[in-house]
C-alpha atoms as a PDB file:
ATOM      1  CA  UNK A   1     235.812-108.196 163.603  1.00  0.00           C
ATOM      2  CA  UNK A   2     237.096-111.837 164.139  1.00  0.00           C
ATOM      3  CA  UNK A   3     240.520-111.564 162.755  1.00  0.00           C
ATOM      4  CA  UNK A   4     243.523-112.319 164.581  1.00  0.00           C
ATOM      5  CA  UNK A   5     246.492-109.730 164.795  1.00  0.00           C
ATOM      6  CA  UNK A   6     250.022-109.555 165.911  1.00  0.00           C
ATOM      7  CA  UNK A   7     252.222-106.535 166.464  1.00  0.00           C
ATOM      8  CA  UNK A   8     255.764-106.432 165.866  1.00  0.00           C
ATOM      9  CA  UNK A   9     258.736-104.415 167.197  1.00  0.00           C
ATOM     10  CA  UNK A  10     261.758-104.244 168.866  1.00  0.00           C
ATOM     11  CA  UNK A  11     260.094-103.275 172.419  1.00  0.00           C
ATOM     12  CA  UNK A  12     260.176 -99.039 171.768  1.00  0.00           C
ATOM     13  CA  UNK A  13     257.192 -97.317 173.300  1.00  0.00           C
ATOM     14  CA  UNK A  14     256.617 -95.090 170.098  1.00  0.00           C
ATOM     15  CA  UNK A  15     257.084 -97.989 167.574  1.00  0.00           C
ATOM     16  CA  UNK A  16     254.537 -99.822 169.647  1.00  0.00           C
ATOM     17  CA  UNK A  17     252.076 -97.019 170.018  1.00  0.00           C
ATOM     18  CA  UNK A  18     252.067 -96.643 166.075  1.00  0.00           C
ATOM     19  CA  UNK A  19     251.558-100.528 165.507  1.00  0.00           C
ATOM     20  CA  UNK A  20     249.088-101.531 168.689  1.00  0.00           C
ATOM     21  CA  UNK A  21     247.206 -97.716 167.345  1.00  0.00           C
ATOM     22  CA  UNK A  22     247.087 -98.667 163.894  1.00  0.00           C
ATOM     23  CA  UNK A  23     245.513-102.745 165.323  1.00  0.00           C
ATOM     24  CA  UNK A  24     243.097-101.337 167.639  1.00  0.00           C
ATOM     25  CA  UNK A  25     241.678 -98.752 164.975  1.00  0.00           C
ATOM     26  CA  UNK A  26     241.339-101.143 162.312  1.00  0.00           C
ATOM     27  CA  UNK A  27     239.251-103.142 165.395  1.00  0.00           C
ATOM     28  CA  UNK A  28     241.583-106.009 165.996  1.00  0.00           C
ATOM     29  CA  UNK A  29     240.788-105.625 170.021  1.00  0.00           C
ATOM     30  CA  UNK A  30     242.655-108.122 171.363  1.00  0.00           C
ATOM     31  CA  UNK A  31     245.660-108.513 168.819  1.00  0.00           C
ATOM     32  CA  UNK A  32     249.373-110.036 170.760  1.00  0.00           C
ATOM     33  CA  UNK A  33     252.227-107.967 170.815  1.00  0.00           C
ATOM     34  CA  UNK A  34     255.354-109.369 169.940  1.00  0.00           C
ATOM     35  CA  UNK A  35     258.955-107.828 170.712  1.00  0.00           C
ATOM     36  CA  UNK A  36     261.239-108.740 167.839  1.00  0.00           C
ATOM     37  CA  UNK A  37     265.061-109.866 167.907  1.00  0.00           C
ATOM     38  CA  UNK A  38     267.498-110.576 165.375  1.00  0.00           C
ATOM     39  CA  UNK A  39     270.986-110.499 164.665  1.00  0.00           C
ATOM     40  CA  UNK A  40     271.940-107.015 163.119  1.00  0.00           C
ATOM     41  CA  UNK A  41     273.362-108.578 159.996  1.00  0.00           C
ATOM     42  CA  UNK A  42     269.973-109.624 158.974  1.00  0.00           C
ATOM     43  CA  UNK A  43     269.124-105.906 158.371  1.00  0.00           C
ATOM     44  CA  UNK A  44     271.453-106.027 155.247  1.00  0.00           C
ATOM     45  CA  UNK A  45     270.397-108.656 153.223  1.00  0.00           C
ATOM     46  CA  UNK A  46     268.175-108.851 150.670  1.00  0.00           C
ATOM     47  CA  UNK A  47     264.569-108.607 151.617  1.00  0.00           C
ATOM     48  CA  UNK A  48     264.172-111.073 149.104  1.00  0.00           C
ATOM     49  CA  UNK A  49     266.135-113.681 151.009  1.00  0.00           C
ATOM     50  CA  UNK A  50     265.317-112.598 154.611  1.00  0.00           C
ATOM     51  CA  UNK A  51     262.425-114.495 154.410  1.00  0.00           C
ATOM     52  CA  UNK A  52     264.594-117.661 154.576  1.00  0.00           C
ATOM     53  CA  UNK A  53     266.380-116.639 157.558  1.00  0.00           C
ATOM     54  CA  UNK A  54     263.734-116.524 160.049  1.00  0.00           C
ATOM     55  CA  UNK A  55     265.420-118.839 162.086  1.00  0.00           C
ATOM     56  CA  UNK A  56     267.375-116.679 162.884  1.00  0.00           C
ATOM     57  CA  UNK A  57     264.294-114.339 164.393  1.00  0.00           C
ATOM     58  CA  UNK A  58     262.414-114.651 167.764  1.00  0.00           C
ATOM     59  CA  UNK A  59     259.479-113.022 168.727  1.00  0.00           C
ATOM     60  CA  UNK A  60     258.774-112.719 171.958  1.00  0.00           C
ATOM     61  CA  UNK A  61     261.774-115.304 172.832  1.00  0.00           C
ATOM     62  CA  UNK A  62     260.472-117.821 170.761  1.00  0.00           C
ATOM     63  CA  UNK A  63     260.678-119.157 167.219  1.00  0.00           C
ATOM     64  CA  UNK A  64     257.548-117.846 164.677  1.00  0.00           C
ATOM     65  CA  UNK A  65     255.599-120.974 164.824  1.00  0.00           C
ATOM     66  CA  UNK A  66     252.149-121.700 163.691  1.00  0.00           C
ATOM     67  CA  UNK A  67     249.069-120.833 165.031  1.00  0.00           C
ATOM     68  CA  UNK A  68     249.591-117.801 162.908  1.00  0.00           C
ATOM     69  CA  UNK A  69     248.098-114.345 162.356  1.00  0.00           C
ATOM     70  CA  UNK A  70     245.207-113.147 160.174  1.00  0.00           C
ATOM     71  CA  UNK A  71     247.232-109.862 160.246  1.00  0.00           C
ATOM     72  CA  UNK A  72     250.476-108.875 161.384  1.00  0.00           C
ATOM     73  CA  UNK A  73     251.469-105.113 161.921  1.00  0.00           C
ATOM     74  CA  UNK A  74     255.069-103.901 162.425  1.00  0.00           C
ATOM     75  CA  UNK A  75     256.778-100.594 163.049  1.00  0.00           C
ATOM     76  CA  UNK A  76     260.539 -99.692 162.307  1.00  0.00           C
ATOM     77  CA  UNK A  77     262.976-101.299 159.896  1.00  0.00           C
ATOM     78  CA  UNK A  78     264.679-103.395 162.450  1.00  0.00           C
ATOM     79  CA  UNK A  79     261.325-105.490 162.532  1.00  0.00           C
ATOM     80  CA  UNK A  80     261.394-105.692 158.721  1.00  0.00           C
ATOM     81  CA  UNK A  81     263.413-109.021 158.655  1.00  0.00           C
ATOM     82  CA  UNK A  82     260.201-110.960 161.231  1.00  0.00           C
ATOM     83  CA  UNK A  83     257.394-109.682 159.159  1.00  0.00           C
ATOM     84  CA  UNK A  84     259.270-111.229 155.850  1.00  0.00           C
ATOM     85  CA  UNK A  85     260.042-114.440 157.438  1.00  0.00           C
ATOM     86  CA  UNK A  86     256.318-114.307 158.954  1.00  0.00           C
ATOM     87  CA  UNK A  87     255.071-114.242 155.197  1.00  0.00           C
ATOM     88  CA  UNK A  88     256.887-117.231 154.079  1.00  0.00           C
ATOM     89  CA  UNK A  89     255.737-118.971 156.630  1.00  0.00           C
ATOM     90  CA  UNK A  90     252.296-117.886 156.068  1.00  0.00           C
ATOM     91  CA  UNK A  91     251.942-116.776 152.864  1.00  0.00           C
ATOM     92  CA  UNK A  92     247.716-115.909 153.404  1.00  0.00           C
ATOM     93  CA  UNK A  93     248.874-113.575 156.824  1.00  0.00           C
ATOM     94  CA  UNK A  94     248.724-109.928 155.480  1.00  0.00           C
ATOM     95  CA  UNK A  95     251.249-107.591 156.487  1.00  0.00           C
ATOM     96  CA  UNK A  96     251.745-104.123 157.109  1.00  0.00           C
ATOM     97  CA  UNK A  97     254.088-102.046 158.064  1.00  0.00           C
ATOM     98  CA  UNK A  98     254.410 -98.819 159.576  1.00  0.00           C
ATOM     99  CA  UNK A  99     256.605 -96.508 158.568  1.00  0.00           C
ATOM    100  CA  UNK A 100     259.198 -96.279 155.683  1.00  0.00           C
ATOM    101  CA  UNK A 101     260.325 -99.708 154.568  1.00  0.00           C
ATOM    102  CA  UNK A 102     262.355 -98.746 151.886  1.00  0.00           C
ATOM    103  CA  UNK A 103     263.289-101.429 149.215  1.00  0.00           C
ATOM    104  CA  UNK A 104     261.438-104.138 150.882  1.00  0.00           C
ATOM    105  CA  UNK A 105     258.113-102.068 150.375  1.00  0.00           C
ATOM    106  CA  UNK A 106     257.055-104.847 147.252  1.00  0.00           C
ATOM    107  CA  UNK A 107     256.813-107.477 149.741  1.00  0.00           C
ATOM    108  CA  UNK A 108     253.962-105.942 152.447  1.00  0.00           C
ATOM    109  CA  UNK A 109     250.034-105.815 151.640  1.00  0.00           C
ATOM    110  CA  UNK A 110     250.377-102.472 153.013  1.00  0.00           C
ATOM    111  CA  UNK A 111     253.099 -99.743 154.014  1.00  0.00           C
ATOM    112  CA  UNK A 112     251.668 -96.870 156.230  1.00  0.00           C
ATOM    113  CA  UNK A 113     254.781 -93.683 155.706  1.00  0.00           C
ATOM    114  CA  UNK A 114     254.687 -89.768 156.643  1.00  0.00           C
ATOM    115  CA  UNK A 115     254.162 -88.385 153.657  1.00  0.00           C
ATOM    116  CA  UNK A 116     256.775 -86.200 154.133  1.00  0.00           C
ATOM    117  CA  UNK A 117     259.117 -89.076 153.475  1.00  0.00           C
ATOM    118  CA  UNK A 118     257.928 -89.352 149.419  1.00  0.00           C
ATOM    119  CA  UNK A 119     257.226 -92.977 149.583  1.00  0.00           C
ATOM    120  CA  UNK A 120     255.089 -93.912 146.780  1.00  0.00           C
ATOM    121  CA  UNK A 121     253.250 -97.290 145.555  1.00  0.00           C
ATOM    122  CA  UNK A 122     250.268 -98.666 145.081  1.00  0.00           C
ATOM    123  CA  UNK A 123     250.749-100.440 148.645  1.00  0.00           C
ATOM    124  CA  UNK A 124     251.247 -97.358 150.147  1.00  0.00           C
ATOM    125  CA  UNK A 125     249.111 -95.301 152.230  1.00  0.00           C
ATOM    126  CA  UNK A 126     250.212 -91.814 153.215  1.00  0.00           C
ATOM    127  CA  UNK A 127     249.693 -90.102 156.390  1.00  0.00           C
ATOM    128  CA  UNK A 128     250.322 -86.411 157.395  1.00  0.00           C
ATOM    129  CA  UNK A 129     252.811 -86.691 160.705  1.00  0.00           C
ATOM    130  CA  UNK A 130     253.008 -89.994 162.556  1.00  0.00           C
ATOM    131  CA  UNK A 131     249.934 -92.341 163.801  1.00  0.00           C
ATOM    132  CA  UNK A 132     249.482 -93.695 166.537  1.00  0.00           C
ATOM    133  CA  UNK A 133     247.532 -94.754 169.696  1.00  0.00           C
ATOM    134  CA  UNK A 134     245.693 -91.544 171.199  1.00  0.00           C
ATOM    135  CA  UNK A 135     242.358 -90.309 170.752  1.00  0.00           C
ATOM    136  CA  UNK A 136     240.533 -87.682 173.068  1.00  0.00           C
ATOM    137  CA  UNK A 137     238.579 -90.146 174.513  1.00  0.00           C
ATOM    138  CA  UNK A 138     242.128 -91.787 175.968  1.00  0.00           C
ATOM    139  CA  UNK A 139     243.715 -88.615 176.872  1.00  0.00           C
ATOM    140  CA  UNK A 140     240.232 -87.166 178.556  1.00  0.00           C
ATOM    141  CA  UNK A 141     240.174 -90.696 180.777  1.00  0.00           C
ATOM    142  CA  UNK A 142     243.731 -89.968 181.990  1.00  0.00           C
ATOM    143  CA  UNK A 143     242.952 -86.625 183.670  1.00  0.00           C
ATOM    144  CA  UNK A 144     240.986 -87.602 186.805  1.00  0.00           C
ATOM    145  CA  UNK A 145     244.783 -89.404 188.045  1.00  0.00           C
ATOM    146  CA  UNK A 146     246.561 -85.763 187.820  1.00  0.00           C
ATOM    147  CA  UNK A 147     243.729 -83.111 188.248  1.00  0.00           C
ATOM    148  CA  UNK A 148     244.327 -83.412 192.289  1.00  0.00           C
ATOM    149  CA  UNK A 149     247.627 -83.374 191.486  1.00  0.00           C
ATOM    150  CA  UNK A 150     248.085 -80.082 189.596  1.00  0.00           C
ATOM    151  CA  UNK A 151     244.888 -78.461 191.440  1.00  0.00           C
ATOM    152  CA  UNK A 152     246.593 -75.799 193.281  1.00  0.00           C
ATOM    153  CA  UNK A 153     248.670 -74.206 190.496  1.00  0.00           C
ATOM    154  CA  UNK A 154     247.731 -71.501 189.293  1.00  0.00           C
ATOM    155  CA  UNK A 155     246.144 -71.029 185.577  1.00  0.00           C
ATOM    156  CA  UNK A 156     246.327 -71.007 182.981  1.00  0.00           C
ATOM    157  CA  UNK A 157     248.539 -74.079 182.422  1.00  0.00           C
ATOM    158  CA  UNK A 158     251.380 -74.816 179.895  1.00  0.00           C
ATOM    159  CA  UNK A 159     251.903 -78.288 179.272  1.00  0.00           C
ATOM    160  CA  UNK A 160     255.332 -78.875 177.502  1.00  0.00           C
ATOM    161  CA  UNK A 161     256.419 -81.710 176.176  1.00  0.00           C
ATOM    162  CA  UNK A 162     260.419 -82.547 175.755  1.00  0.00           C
ATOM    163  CA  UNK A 163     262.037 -84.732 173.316  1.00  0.00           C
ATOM    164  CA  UNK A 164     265.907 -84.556 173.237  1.00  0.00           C
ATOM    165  CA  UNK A 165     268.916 -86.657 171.260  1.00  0.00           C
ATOM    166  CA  UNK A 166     267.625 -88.002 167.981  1.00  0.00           C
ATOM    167  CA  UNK A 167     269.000 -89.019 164.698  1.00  0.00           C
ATOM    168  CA  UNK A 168     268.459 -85.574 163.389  1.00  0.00           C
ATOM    169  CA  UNK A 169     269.910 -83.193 166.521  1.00  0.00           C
ATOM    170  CA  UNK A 170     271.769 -82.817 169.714  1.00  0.00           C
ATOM    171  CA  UNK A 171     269.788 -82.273 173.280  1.00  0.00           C
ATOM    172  CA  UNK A 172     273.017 -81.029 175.811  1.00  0.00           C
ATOM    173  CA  UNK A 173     272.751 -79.826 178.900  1.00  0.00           C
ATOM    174  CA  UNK A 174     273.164 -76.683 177.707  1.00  0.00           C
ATOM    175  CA  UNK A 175     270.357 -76.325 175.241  1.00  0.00           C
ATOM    176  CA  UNK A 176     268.112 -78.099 178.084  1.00  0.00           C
ATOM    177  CA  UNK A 177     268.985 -75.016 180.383  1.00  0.00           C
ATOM    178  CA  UNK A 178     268.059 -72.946 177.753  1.00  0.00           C
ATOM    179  CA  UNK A 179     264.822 -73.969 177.293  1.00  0.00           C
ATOM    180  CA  UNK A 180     264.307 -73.936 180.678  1.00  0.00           C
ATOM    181  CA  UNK A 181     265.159 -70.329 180.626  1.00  0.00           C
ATOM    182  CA  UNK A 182     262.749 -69.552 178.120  1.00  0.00           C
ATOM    183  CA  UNK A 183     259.957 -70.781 180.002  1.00  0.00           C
ATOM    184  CA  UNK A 184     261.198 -69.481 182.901  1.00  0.00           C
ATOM    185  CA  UNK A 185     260.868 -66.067 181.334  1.00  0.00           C
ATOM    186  CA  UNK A 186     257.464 -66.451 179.912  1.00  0.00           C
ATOM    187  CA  UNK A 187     255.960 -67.879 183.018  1.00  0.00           C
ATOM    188  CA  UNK A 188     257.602 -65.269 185.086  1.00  0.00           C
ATOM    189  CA  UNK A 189     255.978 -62.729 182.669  1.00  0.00           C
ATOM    190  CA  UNK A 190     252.440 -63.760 181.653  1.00  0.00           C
ATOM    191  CA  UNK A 191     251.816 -65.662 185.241  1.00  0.00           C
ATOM    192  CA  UNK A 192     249.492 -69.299 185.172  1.00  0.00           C
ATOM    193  CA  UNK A 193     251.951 -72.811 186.015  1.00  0.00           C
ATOM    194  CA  UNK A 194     253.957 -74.828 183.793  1.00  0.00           C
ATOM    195  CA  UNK A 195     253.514 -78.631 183.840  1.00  0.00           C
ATOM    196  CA  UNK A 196     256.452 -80.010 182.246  1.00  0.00           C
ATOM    197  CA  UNK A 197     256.944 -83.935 181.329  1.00  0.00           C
ATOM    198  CA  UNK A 198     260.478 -85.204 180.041  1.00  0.00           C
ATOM    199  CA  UNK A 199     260.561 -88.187 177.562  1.00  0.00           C
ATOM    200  CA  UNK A 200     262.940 -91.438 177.228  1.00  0.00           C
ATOM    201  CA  UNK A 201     265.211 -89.080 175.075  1.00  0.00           C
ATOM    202  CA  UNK A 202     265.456 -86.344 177.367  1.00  0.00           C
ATOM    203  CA  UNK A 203     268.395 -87.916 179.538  1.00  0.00           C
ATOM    204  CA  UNK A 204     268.996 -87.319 182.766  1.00  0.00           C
ATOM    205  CA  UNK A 205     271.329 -84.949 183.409  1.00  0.00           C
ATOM    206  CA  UNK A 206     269.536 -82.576 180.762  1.00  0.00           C
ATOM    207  CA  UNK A 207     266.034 -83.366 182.983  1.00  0.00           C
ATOM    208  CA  UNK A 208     268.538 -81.807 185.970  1.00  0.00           C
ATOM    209  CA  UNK A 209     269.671 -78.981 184.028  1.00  0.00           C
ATOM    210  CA  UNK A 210     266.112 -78.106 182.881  1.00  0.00           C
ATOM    211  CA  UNK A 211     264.853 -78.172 186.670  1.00  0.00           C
ATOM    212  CA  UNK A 212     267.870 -76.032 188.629  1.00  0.00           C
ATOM    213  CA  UNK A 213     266.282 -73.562 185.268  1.00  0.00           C
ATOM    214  CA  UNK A 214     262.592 -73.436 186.270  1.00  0.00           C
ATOM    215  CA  UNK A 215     263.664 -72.723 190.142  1.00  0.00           C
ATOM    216  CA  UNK A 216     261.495 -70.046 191.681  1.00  0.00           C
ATOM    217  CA  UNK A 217     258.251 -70.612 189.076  1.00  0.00           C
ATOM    218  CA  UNK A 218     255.558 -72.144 189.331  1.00  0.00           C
ATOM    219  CA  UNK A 219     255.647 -75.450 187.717  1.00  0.00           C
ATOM    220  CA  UNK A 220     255.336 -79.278 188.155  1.00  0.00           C
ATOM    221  CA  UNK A 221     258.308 -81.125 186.859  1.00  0.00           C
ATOM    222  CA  UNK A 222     257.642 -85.451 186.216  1.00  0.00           C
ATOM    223  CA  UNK A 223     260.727 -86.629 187.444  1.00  0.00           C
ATOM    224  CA  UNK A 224     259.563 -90.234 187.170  1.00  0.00           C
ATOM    225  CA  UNK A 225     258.090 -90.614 190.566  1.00  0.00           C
ATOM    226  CA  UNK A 226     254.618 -91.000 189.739  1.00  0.00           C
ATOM    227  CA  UNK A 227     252.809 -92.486 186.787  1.00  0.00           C
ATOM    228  CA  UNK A 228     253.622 -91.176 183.301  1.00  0.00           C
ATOM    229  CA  UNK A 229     251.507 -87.699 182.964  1.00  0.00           C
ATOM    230  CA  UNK A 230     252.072 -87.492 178.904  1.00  0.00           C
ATOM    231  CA  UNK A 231     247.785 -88.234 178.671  1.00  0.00           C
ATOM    232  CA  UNK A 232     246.528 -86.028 181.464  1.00  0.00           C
ATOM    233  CA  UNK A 233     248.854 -83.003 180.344  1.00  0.00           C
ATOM    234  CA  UNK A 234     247.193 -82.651 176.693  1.00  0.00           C
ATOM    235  CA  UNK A 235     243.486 -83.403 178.534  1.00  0.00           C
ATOM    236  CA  UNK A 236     244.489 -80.539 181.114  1.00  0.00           C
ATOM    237  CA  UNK A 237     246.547 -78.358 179.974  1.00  0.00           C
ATOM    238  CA  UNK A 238     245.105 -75.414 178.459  1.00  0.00           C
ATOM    239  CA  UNK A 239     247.684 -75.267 176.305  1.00  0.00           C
ATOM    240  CA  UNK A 240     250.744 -77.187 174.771  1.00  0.00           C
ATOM    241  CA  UNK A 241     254.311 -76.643 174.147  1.00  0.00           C
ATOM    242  CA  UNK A 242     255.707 -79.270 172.053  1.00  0.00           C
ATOM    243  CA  UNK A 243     260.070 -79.402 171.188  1.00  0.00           C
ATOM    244  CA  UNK A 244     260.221 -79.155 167.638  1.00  0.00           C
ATOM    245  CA  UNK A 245     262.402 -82.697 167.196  1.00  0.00           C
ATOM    246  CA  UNK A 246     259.326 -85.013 167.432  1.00  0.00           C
ATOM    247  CA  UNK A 247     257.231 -85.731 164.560  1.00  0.00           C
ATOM    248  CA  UNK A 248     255.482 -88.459 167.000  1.00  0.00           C
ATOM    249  CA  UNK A 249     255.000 -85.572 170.151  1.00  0.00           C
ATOM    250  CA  UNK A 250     253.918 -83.249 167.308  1.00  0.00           C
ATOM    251  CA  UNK A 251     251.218 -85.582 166.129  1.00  0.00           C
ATOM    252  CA  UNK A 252     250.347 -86.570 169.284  1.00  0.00           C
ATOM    253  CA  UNK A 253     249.045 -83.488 170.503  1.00  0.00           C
ATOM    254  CA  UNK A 254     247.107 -82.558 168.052  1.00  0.00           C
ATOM    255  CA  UNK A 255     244.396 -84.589 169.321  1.00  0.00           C
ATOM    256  CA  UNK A 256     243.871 -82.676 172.434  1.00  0.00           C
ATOM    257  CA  UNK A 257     242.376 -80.263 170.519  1.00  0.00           C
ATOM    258  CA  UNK A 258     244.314 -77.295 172.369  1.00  0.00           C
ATOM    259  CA  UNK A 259     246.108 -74.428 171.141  1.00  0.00           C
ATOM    260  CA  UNK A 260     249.728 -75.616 170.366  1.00  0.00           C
ATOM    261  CA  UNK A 261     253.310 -74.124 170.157  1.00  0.00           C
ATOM    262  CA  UNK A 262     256.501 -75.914 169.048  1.00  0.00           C
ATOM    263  CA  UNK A 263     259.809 -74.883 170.730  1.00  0.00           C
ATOM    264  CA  UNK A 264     262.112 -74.273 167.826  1.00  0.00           C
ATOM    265  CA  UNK A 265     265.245 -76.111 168.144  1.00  0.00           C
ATOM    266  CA  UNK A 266     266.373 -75.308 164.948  1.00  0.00           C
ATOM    267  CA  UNK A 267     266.619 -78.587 163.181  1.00  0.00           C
ATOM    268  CA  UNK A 268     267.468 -78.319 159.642  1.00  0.00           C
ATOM    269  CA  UNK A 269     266.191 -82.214 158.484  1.00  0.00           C
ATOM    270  CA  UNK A 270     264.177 -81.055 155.378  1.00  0.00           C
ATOM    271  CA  UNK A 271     261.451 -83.217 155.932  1.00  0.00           C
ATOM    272  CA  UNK A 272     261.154 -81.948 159.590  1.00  0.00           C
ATOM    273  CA  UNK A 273     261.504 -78.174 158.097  1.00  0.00           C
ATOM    274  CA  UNK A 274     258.700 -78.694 155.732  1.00  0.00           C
ATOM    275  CA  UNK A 275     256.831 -80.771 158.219  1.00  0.00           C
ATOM    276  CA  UNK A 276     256.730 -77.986 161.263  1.00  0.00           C
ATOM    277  CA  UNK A 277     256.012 -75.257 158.531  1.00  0.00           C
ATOM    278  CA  UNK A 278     252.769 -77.626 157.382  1.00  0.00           C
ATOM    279  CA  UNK A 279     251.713 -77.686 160.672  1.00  0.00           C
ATOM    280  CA  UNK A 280     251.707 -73.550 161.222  1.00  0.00           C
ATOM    281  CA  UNK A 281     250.081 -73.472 157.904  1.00  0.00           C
ATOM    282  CA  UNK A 282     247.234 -75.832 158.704  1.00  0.00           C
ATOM    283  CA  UNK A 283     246.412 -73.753 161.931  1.00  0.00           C
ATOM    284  CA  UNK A 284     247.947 -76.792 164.485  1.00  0.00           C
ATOM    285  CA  UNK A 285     251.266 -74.733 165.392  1.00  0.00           C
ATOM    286  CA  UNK A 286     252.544 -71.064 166.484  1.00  0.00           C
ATOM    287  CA  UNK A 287     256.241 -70.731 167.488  1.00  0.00           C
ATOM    288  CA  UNK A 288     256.725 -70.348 170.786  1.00  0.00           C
ATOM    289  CA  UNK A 289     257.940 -66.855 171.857  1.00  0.00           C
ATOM    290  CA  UNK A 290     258.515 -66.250 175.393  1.00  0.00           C
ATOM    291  CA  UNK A 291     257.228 -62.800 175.259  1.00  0.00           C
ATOM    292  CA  UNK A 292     254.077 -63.404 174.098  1.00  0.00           C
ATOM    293  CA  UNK A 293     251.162 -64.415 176.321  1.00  0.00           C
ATOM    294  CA  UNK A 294     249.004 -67.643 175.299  1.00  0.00           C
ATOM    295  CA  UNK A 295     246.659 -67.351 172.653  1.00  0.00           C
ATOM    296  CA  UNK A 296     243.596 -69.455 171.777  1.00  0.00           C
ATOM    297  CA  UNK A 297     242.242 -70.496 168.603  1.00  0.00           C
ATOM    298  CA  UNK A 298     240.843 -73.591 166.773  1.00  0.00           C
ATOM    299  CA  UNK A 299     241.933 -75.898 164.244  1.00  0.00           C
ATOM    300  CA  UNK A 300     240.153 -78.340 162.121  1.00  0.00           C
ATOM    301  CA  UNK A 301     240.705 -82.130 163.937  1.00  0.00           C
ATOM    302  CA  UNK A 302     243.352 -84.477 162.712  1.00  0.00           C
ATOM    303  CA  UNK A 303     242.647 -88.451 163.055  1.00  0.00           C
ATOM    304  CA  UNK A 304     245.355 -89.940 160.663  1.00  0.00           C
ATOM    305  CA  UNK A 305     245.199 -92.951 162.106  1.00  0.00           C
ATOM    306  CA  UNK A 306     241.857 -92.923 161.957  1.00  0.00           C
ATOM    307  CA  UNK A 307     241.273 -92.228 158.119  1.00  0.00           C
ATOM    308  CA  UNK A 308     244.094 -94.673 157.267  1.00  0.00           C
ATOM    309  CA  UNK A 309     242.343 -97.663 159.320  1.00  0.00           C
ATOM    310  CA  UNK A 310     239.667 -96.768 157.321  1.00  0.00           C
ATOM    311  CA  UNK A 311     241.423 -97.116 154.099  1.00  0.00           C
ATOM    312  CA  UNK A 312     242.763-100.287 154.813  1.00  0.00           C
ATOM    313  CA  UNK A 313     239.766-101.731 155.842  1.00  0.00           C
ATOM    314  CA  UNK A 314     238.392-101.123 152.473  1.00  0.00           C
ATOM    315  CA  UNK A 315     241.439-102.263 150.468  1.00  0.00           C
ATOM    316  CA  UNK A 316     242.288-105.656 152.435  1.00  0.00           C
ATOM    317  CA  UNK A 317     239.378-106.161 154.208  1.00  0.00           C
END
């Protein structure tokens, strides 16, 4: 497909993984990816007039200056402001944006929400958790980098992922030893390894107190010393422990196709209440309960991001 694409965001790894997913399943291979900055002020006025401001915008450290894009995907609201300026400048570039763009959502081609979030339009394409970039051809070509790694420990393995601090809840020390404790417990009951990768939310000292809590199990603990293992712990793992505060994490692990648990950490967000209890009633999720050994079943596959590429193709392209 000959059409040129851009990506825009403010430089977050999961804002970018939704937009450069969304471009390289719609087949825009070799699309550039911009990081966006703006003065904060631009985020409350009017979308209406933002697109007169974009001088105020640089992508990449530049101006937005011709050539343009075919197609220009953002992610987040604080990238909002450079996709509106984009379209004045280039009124033929369709845009899209991922996730909710509240009351600027008139002004894209295309707005790609949760559906949990009740955005509705004729613009706007639901999905069921987030997209984004993974497949299980990407995670499967991670694995031969860790399997030497993790060889010795003994199965069956837990991966766990760990989110932390968000918008929606707290991640202290003290709920980090916690969880440590819990999987302390079950791996110290039911036997096998855990392999256990922290994420930019975690924070440090929590990543501390969650290791001095796994002491005397068997586990592998990333502590940022070797590549990132998120890819090779959902191909290897055979299964996967997910903290309940991530719809992204959630999503993501879906595609490995393994049997999956969420750590409850009791977050009472509606939308991520109704969200987790979707996911146990599709078949993706059990709660995690320390005293119970791992299970295995199946579940029917999820490829949001696939299905909505598809969608848009037919609608824009």
């Amino acid at each position: 497909m000959n059409i040129s694409c851009w990506t825009l965001t403010t430089g977050e790894i999961g804002m970018r993984n939704q937009a450069e997913g969304l471009a390289q399943r719609l087949g825009f291979k070799d699309y550039t990816a911009h990081t966006v900055t703006a003065p904060g002020w631009l985020g409350f006025a009017p979308p209406g007039l933002v697109g007169y401001l974009g001088g105020a915008i640089r992508l990449s450290g530049k101006h937005i200056t011709a050539p343009f894009p075919d197609v220009a995907i953002s992610c987040g609201r604080r990238s909002i402001p450079a996709m509106l300026a984009l379209k004045r400048l280039s009124p033929v570039t369709k845009i899209l944006h991922v996730q909710n763009s509240k009351n600027a959502t008139r002004f894209f081609d295309a707005v790609v929400v949760p559906q949990h979030d009740g955005l509705t339009g004729d613009n706007v394409f639901s999905s069921f958790g987030a997209i984004h970039h993974l497949t299980i051809e990407t995670i499967n070509a991670a694995a031969p980098v860790f399997a030497s790694v993790w060889d010795g420990l003994p199965r069956p393995w837990l991966g766990v992922l760990v989110g932390g601090k968000s918008p929606h809840n707290t991640f202290t020390e003290a709920d980090a030893e916690r969880l440590g404790k819990s999987l302390a417990a079950f791996q110290q009951q039911h036997g096998g390894s855990l392999l256990v990768t922290p994420s930019r939310r975690t924070g440090a000292a929590q990543t501390a107190a969650l290791q001095r809590a796994l002491m005397g199990t068997s586990h592998w603990l990333w502590t940022e010393q070797t590549a990132n293992p998120y890819h090779a712990l959902l191909a290897l793992s055979d299964a996967v422990l997910v903290t309940s505060d991530s719809i992204s994490m959630l999503t993501e692990a879906v595609t490995s196709e393994k049997p999956l648990y969420y750590y409850d950490m009791s977050i009472q967000k509606p939308r991520i209440v109704d969200f987790l209890s979707q996911l146990r009633t599709r078949g993706y999720y059990r709660i995690f309960n320390e005293t119970v050994p791992l299970e295995s079943w199946s579940y029917p596959p999820l490829d949001e991001t696939g299905r909505i590429a598809a969608a848009l193709r037919q609608k824009l392209f």
